[in-house]
PDB file of N, CA and C in Angstrom:
ATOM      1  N   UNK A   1     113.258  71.914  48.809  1.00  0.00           N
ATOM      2  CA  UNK A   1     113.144  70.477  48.697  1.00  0.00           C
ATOM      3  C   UNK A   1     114.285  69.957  47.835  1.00  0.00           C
ATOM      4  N   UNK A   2     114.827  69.148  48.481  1.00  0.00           N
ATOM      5  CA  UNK A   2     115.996  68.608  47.365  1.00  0.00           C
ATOM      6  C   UNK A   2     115.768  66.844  47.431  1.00  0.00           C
ATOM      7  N   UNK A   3     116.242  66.275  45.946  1.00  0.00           N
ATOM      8  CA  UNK A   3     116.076  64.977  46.202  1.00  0.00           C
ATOM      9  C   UNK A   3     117.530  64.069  46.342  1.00  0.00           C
ATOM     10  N   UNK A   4     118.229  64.334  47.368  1.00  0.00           N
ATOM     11  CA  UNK A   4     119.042  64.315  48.131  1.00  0.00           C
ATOM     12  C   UNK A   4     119.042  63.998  49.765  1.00  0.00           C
ATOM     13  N   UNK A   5     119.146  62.858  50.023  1.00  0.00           N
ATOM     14  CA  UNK A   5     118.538  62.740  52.018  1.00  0.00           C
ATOM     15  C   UNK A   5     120.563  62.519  52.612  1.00  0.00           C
ATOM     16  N   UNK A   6     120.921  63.718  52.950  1.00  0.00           N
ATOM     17  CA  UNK A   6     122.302  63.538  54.305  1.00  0.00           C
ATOM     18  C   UNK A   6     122.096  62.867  54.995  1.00  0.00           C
ATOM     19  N   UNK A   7     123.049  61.400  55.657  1.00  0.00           N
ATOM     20  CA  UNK A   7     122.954  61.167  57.089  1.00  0.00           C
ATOM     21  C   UNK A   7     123.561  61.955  57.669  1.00  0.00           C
ATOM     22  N   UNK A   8     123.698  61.689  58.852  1.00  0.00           N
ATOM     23  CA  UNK A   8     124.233  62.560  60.420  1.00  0.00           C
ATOM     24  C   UNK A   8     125.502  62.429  59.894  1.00  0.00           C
ATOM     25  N   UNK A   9     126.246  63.171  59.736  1.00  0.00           N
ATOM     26  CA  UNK A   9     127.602  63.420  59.749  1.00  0.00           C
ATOM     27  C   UNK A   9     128.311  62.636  61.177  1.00  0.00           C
ATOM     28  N   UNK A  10     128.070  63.150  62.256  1.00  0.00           N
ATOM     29  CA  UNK A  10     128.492  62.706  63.516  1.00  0.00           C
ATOM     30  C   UNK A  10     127.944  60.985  63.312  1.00  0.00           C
ATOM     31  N   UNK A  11     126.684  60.755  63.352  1.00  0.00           N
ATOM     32  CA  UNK A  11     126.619  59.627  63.587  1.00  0.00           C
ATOM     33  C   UNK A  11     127.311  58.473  62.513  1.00  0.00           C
ATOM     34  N   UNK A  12     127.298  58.987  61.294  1.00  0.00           N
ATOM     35  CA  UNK A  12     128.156  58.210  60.258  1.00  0.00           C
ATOM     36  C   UNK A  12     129.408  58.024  60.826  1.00  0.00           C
ATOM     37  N   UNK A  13     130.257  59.050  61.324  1.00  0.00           N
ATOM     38  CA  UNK A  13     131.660  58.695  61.409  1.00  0.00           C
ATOM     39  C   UNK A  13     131.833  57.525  62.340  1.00  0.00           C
ATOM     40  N   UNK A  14     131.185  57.785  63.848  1.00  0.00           N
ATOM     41  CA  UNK A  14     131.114  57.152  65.028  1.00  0.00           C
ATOM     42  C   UNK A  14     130.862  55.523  64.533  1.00  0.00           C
ATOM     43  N   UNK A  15     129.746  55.573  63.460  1.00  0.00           N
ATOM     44  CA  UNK A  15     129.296  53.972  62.859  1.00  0.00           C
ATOM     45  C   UNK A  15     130.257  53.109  62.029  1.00  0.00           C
ATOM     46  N   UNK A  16     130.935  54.272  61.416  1.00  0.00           N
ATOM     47  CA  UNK A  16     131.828  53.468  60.411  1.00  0.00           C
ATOM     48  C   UNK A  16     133.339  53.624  60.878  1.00  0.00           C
ATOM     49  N   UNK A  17     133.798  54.479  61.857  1.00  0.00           N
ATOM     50  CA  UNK A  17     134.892  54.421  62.446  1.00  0.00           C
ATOM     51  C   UNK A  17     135.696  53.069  63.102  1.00  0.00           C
ATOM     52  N   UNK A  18     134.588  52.079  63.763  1.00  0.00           N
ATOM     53  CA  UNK A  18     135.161  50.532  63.951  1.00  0.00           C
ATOM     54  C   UNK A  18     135.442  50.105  63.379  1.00  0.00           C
ATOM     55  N   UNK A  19     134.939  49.861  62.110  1.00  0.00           N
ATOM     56  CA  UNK A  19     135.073  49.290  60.894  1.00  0.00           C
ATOM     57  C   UNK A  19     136.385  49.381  60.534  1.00  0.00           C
ATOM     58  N   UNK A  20     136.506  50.265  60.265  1.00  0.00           N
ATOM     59  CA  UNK A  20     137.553  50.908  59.491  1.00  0.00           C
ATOM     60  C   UNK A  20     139.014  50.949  59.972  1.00  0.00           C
ATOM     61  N   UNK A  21     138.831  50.890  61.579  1.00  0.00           N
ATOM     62  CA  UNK A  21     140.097  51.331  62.545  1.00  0.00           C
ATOM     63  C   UNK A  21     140.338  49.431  62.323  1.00  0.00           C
ATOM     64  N   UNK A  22     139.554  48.416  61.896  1.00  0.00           N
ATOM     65  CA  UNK A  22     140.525  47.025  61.838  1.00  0.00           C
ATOM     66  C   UNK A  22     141.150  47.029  60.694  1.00  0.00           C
ATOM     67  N   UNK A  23     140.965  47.980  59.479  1.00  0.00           N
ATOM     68  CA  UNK A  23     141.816  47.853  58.379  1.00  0.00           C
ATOM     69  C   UNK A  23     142.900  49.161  58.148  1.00  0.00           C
ATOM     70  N   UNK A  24     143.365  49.432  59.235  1.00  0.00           N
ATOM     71  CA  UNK A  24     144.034  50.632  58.655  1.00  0.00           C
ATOM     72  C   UNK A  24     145.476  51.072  60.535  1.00  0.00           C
ATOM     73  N   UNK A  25     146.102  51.783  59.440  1.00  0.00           N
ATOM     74  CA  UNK A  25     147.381  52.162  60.663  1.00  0.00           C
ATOM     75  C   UNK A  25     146.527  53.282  61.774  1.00  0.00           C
ATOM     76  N   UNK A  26     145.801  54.331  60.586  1.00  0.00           N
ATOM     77  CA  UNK A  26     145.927  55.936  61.549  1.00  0.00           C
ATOM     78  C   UNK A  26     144.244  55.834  60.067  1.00  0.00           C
ATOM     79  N   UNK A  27     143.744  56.924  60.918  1.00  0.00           N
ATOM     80  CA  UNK A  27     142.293  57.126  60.570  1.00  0.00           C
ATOM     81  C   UNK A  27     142.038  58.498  60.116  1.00  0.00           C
ATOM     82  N   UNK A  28     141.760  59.180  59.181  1.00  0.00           N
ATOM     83  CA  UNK A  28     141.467  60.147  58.590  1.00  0.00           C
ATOM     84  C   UNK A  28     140.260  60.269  58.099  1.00  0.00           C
ATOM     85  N   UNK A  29     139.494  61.599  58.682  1.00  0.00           N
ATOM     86  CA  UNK A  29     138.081  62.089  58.570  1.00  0.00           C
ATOM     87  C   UNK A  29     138.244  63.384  57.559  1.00  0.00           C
ATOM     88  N   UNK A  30     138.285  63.326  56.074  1.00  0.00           N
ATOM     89  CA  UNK A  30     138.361  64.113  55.144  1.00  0.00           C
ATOM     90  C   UNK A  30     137.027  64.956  54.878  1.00  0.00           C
ATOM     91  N   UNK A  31     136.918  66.179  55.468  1.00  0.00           N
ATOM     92  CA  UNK A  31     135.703  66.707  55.976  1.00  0.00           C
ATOM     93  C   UNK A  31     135.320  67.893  55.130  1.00  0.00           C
ATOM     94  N   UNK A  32     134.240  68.894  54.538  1.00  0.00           N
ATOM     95  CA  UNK A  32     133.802  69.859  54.192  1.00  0.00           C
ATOM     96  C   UNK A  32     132.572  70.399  54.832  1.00  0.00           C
ATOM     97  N   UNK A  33     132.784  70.688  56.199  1.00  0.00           N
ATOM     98  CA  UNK A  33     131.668  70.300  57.651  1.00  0.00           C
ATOM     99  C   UNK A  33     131.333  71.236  57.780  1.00  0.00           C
ATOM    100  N   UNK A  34     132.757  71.875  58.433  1.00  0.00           N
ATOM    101  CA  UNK A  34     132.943  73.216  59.789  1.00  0.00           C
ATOM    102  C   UNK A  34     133.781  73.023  60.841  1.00  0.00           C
ATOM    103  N   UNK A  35     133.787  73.839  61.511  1.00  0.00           N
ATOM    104  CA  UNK A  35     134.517  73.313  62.411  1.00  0.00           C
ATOM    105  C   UNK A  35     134.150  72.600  63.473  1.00  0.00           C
ATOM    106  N   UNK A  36     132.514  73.204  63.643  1.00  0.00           N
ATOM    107  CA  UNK A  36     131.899  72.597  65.338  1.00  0.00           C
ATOM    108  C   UNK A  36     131.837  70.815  64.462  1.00  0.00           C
ATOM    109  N   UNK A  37     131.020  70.813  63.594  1.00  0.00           N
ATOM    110  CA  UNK A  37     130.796  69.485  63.292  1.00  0.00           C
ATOM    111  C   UNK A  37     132.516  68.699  63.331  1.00  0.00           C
ATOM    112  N   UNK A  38     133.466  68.946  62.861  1.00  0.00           N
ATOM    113  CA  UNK A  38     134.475  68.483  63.041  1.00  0.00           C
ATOM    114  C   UNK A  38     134.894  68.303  64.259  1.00  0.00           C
ATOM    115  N   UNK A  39     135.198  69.132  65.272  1.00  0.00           N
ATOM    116  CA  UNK A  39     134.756  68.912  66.746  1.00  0.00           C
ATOM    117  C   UNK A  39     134.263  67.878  66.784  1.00  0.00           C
ATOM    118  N   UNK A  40     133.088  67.710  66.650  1.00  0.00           N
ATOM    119  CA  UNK A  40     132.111  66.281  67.502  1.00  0.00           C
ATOM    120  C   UNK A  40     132.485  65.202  66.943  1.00  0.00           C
ATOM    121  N   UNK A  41     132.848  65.113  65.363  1.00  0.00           N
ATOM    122  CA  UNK A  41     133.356  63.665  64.938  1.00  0.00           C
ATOM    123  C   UNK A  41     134.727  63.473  65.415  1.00  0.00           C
ATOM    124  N   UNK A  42     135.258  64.605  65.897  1.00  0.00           N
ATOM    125  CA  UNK A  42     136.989  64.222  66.906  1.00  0.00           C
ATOM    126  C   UNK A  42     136.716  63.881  68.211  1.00  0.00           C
ATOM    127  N   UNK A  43     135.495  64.498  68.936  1.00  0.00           N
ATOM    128  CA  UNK A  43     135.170  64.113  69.970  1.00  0.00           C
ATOM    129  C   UNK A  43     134.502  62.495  70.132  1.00  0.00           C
ATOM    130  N   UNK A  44     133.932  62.656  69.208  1.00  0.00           N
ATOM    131  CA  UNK A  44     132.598  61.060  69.379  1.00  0.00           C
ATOM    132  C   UNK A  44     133.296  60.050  68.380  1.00  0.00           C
ATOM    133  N   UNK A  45     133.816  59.887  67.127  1.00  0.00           N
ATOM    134  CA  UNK A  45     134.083  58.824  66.386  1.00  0.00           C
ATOM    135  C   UNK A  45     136.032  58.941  66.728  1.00  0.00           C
ATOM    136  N   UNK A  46     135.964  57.426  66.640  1.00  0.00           N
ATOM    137  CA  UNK A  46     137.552  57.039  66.773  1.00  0.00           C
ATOM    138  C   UNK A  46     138.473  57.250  65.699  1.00  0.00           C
ATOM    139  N   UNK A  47     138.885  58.454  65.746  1.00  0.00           N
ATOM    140  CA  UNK A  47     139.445  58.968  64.340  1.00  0.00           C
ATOM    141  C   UNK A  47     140.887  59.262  64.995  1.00  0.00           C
ATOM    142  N   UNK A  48     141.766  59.510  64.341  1.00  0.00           N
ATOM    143  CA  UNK A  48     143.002  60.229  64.374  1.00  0.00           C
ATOM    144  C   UNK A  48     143.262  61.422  64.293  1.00  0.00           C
ATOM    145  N   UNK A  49     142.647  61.850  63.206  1.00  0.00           N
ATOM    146  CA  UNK A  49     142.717  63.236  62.433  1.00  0.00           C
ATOM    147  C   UNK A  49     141.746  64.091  61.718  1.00  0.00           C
ATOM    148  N   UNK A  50     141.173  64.749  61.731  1.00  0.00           N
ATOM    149  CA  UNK A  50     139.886  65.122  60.991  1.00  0.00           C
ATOM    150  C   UNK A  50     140.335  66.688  60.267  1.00  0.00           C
ATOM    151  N   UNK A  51     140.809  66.669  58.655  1.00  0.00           N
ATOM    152  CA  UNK A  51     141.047  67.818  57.941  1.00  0.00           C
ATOM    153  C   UNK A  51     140.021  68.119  57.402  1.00  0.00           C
ATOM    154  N   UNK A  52     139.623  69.704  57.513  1.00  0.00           N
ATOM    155  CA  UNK A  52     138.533  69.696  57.320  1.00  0.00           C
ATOM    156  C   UNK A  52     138.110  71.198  56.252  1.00  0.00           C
ATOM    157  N   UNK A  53     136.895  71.645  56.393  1.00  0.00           N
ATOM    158  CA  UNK A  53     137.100  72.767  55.391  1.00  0.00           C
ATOM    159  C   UNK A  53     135.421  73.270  55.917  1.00  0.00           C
ATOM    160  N   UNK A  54     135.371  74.254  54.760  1.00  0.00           N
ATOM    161  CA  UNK A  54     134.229  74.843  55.087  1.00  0.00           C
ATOM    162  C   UNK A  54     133.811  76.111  55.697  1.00  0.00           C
ATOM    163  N   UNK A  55     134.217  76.489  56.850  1.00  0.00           N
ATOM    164  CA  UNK A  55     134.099  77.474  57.466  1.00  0.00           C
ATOM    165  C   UNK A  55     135.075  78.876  57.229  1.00  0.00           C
ATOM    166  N   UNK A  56     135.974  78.378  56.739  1.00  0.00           N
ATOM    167  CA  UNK A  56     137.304  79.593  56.020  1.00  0.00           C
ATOM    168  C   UNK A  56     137.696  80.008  57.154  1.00  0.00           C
ATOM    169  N   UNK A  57     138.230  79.228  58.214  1.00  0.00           N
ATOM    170  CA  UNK A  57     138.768  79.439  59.553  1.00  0.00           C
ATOM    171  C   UNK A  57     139.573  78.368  59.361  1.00  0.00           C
ATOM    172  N   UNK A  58     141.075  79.237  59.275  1.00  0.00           N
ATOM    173  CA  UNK A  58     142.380  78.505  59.503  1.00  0.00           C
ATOM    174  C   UNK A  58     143.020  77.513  60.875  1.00  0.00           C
ATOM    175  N   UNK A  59     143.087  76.284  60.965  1.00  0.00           N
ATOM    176  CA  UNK A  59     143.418  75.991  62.637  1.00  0.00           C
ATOM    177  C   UNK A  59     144.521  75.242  62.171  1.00  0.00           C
ATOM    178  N   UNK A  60     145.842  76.414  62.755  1.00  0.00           N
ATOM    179  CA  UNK A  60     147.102  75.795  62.532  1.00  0.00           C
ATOM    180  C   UNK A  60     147.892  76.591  63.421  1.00  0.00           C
ATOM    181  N   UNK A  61     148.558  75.712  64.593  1.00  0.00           N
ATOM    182  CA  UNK A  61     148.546  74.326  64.634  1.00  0.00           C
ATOM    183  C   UNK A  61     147.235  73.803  64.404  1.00  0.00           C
ATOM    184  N   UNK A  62     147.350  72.265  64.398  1.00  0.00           N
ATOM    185  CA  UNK A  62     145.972  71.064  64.884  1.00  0.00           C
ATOM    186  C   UNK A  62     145.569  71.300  65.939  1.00  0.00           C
ATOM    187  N   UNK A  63     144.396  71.351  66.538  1.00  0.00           N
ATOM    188  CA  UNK A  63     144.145  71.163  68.092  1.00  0.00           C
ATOM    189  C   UNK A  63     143.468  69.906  68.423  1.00  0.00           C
ATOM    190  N   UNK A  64     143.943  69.998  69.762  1.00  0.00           N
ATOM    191  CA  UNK A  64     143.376  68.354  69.903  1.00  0.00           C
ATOM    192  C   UNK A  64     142.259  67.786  70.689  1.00  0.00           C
ATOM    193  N   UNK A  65     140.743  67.445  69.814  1.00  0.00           N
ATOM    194  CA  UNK A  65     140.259  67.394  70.055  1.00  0.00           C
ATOM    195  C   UNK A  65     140.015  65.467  70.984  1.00  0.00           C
ATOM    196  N   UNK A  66     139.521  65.776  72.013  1.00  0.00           N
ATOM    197  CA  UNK A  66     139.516  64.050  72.491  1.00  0.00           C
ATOM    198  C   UNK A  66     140.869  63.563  72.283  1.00  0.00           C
ATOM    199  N   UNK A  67     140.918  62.638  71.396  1.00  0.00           N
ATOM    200  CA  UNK A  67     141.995  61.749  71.338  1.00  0.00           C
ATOM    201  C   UNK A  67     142.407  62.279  69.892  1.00  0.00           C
ATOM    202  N   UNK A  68     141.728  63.050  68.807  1.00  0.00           N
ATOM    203  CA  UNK A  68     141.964  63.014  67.586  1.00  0.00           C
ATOM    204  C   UNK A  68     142.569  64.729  67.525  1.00  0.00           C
ATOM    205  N   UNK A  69     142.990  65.035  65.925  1.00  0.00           N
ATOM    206  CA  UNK A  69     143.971  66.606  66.268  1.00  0.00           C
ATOM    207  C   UNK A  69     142.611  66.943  64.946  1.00  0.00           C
ATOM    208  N   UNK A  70     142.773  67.845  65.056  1.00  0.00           N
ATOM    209  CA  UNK A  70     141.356  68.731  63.640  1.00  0.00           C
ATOM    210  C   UNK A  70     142.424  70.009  63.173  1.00  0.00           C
ATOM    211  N   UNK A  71     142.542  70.017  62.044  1.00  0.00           N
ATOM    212  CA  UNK A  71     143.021  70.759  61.356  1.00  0.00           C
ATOM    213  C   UNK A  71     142.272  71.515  59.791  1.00  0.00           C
ATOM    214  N   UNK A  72     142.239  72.633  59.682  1.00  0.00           N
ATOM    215  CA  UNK A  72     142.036  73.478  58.832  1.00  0.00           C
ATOM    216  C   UNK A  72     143.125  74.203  57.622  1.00  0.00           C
ATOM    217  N   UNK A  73     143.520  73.985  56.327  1.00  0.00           N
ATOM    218  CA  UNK A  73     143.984  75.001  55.897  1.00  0.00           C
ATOM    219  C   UNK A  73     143.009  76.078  55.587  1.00  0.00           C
ATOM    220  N   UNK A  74     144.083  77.642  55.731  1.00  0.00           N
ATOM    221  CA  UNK A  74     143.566  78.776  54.811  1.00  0.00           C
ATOM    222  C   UNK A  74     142.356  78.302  53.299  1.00  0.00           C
ATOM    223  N   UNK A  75     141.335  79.649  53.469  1.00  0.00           N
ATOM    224  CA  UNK A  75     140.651  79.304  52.189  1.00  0.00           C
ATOM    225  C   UNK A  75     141.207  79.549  51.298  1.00  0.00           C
ATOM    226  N   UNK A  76     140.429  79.434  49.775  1.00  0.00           N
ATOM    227  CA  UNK A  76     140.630  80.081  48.844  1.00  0.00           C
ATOM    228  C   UNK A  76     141.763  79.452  48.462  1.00  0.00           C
ATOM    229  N   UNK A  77     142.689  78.022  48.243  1.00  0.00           N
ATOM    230  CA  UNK A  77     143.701  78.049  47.747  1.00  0.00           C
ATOM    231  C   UNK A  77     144.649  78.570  47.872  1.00  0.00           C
ATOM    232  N   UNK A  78     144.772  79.542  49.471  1.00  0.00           N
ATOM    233  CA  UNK A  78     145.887  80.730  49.744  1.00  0.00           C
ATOM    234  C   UNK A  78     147.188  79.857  49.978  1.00  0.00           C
ATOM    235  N   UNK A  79     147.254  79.023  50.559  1.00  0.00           N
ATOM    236  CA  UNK A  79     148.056  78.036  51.320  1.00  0.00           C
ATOM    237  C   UNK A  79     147.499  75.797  51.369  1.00  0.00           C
ATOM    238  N   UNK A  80     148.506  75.486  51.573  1.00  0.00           N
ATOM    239  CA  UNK A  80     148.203  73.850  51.729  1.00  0.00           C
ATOM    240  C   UNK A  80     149.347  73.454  53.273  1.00  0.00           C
ATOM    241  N   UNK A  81     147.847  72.343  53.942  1.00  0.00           N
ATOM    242  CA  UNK A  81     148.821  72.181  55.170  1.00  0.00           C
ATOM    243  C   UNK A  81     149.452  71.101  54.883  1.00  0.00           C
ATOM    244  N   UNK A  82     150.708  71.274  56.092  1.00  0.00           N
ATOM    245  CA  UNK A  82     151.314  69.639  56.276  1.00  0.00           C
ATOM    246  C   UNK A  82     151.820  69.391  57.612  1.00  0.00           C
ATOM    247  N   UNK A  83     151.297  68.187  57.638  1.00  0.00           N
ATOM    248  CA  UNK A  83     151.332  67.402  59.088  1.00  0.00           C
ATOM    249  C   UNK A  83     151.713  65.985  59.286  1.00  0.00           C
ATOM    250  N   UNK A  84     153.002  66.435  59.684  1.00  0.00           N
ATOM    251  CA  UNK A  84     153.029  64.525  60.425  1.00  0.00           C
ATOM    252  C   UNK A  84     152.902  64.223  61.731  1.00  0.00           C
ATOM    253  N   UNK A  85     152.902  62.711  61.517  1.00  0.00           N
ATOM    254  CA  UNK A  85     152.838  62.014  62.544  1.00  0.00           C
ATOM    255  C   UNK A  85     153.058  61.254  63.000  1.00  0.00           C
ATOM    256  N   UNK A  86     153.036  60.746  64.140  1.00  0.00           N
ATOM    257  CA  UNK A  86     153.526  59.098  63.740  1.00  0.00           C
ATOM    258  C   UNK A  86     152.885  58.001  64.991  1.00  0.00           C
ATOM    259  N   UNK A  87     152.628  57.222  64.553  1.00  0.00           N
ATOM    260  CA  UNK A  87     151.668  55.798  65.137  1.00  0.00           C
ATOM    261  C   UNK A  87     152.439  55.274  65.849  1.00  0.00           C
ATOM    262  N   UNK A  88     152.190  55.082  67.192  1.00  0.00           N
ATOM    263  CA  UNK A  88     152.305  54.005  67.886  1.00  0.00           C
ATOM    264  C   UNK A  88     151.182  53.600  69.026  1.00  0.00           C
ATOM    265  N   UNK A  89     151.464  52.408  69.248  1.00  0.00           N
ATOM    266  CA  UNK A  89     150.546  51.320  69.860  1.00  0.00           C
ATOM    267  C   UNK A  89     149.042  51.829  69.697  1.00  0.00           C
ATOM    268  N   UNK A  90     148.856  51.761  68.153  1.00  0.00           N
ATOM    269  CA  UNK A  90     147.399  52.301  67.550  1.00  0.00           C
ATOM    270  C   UNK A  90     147.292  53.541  67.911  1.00  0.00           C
ATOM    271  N   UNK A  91     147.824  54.365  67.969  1.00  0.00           N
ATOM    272  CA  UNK A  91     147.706  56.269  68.189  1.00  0.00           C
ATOM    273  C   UNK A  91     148.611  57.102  67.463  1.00  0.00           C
ATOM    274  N   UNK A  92     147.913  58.183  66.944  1.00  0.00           N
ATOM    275  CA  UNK A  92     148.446  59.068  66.436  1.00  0.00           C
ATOM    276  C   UNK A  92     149.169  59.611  67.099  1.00  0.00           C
ATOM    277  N   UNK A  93     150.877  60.644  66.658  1.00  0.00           N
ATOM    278  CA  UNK A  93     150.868  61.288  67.890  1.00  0.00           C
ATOM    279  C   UNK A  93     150.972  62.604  66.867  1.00  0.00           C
ATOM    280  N   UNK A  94     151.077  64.016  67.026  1.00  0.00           N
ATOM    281  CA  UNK A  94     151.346  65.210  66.302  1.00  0.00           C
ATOM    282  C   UNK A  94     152.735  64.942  66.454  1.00  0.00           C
ATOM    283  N   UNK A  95     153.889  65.258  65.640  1.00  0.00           N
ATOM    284  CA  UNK A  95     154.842  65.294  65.352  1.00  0.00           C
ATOM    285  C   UNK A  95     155.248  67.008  64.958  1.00  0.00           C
ATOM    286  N   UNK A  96     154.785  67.614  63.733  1.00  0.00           N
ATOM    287  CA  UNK A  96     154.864  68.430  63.336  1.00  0.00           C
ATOM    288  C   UNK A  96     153.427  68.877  62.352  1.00  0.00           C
ATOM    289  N   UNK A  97     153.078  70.408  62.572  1.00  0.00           N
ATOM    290  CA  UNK A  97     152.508  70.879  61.005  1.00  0.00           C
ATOM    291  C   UNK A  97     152.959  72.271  60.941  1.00  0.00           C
ATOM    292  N   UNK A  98     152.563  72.496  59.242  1.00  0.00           N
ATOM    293  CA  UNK A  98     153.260  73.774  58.984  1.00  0.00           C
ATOM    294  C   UNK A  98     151.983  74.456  57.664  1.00  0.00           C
ATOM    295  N   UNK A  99     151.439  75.752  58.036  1.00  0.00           N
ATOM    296  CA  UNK A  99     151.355  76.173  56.501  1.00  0.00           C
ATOM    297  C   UNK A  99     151.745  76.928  55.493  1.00  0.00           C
ATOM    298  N   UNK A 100     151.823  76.430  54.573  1.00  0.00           N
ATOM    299  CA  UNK A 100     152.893  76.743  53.220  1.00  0.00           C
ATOM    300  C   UNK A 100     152.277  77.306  52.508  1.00  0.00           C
ATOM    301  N   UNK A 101     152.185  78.731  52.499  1.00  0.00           N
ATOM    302  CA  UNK A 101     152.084  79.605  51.282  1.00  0.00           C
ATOM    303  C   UNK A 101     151.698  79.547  50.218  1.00  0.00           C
ATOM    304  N   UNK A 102     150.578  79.713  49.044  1.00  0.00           N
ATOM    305  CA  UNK A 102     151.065  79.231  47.684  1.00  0.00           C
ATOM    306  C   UNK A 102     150.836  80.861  46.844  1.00  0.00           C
TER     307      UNK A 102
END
């Protein structure tokens, strides 16, 4: 029992993703999920990008889920990713990513 109540991860993003896509260039889903759950908020909410964590499964490159790319660095502080991109006519596009060692 915890006194703590989660909403839906998926359904939060999908709800607050409109919102959000009128104040902003490119949309970022800053995640500590997994990967399947990251999946579905790339699949179902209007995101750009969804970095995510959790599962200690590296996904580099991004893959592209729906319209949005999901990316993973290495656990443990081994490495940090980097990814650009660049916007046009409201879309992300992948440009480049790389991971860097630490």
């Amino acid at each position: 029992m915890t006194d703590y109540v989660f909403d839906d991860p998926v359904r939060t993003a999908v709800g607050l993703a409109p919102k959000l896509r009128e104040e902003c260039d490119l949309l970022i889903a800053l995640t500590h999920l997994g990967i399947e759950l990251d999946r579905r908020i790339a699949e179902s909410a209007d995101v750009d990008l969804v970095i995510g964590g959790h599962g200690h499964l590296p996904i580099a490159p991004p893959e592209r889920v729906g319209r949005a790319w999901v990316a993973h660095a290495p656990p443990f502080g081994k490495a940090i990713g980097r990814i650009e991109v660049e916007v046009r006519r409201a879309r992300a596009s992948l440009i480049s990513a790389e991971t860097i060692p630490l």
